[in-house]
C-alpha atoms as a PDB file:
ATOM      1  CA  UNK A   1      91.459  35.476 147.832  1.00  0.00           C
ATOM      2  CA  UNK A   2      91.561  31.900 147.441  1.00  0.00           C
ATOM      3  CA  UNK A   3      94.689  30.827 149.138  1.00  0.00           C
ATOM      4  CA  UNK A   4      97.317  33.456 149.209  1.00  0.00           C
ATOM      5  CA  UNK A   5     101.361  33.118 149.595  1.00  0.00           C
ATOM      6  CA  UNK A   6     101.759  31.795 153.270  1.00  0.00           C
ATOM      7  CA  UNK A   7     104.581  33.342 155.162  1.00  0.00           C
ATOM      8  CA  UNK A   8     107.101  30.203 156.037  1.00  0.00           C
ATOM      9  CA  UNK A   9     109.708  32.406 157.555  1.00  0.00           C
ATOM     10  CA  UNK A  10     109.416  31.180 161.654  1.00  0.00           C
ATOM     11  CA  UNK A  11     111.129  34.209 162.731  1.00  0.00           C
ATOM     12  CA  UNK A  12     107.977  35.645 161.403  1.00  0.00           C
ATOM     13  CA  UNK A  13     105.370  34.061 163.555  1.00  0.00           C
ATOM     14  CA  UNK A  14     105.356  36.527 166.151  1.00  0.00           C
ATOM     15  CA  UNK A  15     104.357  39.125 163.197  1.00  0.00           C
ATOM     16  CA  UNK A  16     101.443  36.662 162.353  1.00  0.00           C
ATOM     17  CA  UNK A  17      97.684  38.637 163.145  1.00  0.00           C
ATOM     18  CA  UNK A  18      94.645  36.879 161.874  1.00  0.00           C
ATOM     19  CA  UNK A  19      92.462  39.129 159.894  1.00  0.00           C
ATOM     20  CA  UNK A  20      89.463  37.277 159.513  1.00  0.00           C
ATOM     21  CA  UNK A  21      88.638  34.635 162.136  1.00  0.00           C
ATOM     22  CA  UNK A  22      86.628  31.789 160.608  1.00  0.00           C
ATOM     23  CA  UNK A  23      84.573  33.899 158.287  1.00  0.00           C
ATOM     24  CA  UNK A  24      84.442  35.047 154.871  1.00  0.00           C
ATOM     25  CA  UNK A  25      83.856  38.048 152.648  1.00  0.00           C
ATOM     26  CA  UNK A  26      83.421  37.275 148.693  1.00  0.00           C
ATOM     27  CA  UNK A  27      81.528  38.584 145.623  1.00  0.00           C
ATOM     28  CA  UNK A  28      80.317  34.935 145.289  1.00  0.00           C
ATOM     29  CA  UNK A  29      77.812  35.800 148.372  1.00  0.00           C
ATOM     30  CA  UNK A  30      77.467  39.283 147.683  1.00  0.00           C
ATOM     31  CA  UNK A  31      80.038  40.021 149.808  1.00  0.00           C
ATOM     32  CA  UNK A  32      78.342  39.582 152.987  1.00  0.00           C
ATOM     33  CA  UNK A  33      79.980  38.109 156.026  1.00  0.00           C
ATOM     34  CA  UNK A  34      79.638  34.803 155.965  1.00  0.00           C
ATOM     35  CA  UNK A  35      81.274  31.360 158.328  1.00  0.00           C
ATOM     36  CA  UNK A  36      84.294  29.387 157.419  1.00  0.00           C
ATOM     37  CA  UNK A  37      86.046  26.847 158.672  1.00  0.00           C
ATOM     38  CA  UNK A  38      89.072  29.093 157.151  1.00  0.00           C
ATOM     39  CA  UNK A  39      90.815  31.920 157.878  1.00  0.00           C
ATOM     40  CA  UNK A  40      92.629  34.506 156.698  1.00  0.00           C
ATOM     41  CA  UNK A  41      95.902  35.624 158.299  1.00  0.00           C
ATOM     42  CA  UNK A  42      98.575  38.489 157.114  1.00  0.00           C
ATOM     43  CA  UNK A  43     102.475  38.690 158.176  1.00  0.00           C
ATOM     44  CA  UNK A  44     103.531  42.195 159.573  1.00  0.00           C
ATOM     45  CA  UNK A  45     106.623  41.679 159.555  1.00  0.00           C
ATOM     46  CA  UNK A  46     108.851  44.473 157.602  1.00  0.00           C
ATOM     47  CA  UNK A  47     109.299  43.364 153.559  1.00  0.00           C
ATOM     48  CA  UNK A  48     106.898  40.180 154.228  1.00  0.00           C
ATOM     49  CA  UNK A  49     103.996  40.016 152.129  1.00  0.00           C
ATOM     50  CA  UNK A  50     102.454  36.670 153.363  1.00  0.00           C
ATOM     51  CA  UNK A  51      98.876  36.945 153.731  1.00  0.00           C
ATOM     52  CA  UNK A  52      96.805  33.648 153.277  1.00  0.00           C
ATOM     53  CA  UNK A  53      93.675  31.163 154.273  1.00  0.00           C
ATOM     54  CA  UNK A  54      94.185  28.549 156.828  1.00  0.00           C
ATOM     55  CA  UNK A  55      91.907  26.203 158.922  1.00  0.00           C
ATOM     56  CA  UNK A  56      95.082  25.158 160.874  1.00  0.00           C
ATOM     57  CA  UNK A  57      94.865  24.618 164.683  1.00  0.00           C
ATOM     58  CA  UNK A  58      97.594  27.511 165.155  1.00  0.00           C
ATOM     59  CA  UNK A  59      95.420  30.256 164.123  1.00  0.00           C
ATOM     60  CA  UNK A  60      93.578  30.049 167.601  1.00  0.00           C
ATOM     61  CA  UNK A  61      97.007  31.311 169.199  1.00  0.00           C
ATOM     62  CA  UNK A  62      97.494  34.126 166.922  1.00  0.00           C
ATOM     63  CA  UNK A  63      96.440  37.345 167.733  1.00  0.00           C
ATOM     64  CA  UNK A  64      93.874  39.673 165.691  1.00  0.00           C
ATOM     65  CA  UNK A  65      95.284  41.926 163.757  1.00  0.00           C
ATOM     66  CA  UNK A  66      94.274  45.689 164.780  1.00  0.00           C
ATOM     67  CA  UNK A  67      94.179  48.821 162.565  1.00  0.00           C
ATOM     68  CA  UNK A  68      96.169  50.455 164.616  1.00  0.00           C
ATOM     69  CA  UNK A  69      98.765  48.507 164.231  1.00  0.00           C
ATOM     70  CA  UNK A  70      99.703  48.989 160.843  1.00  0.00           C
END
């Protein structure tokens, strides 16, 4: 995923979990884990499909999103 459809809803922010914390998974490197200065966050909120790549400062006050949780 290259950039994704960012959730803009701010009511949503508390749903915000951050999937992949400054790293990257893609075919172009054999999809082995690999460091970004991006990363890749998913809304939970109910009917929300944002999921999308930031380097934004916020991302280190978001929560990691858990398996269980879903």
């Amino acid at each position: 995923m290259s950039g994704g459809r960012a959730c803009r809803n701010r009511a949503h922010r508390q749903s915000w979990r951050v999937m992949q914390r400054q790293c990257n998974h893609s075919a172009f490197n054999g999809y082995r884990l690999t460091y970004s200065e991006y990363s890749t966050l998913i809304c939970m909120a109910p009917g929300c499909t944002g999921c999308w790549r930031t380097r934004a400062a916020y991302v280190g006050a978001i929560p990691d999103y858990k398996e269980a949780e879903r």
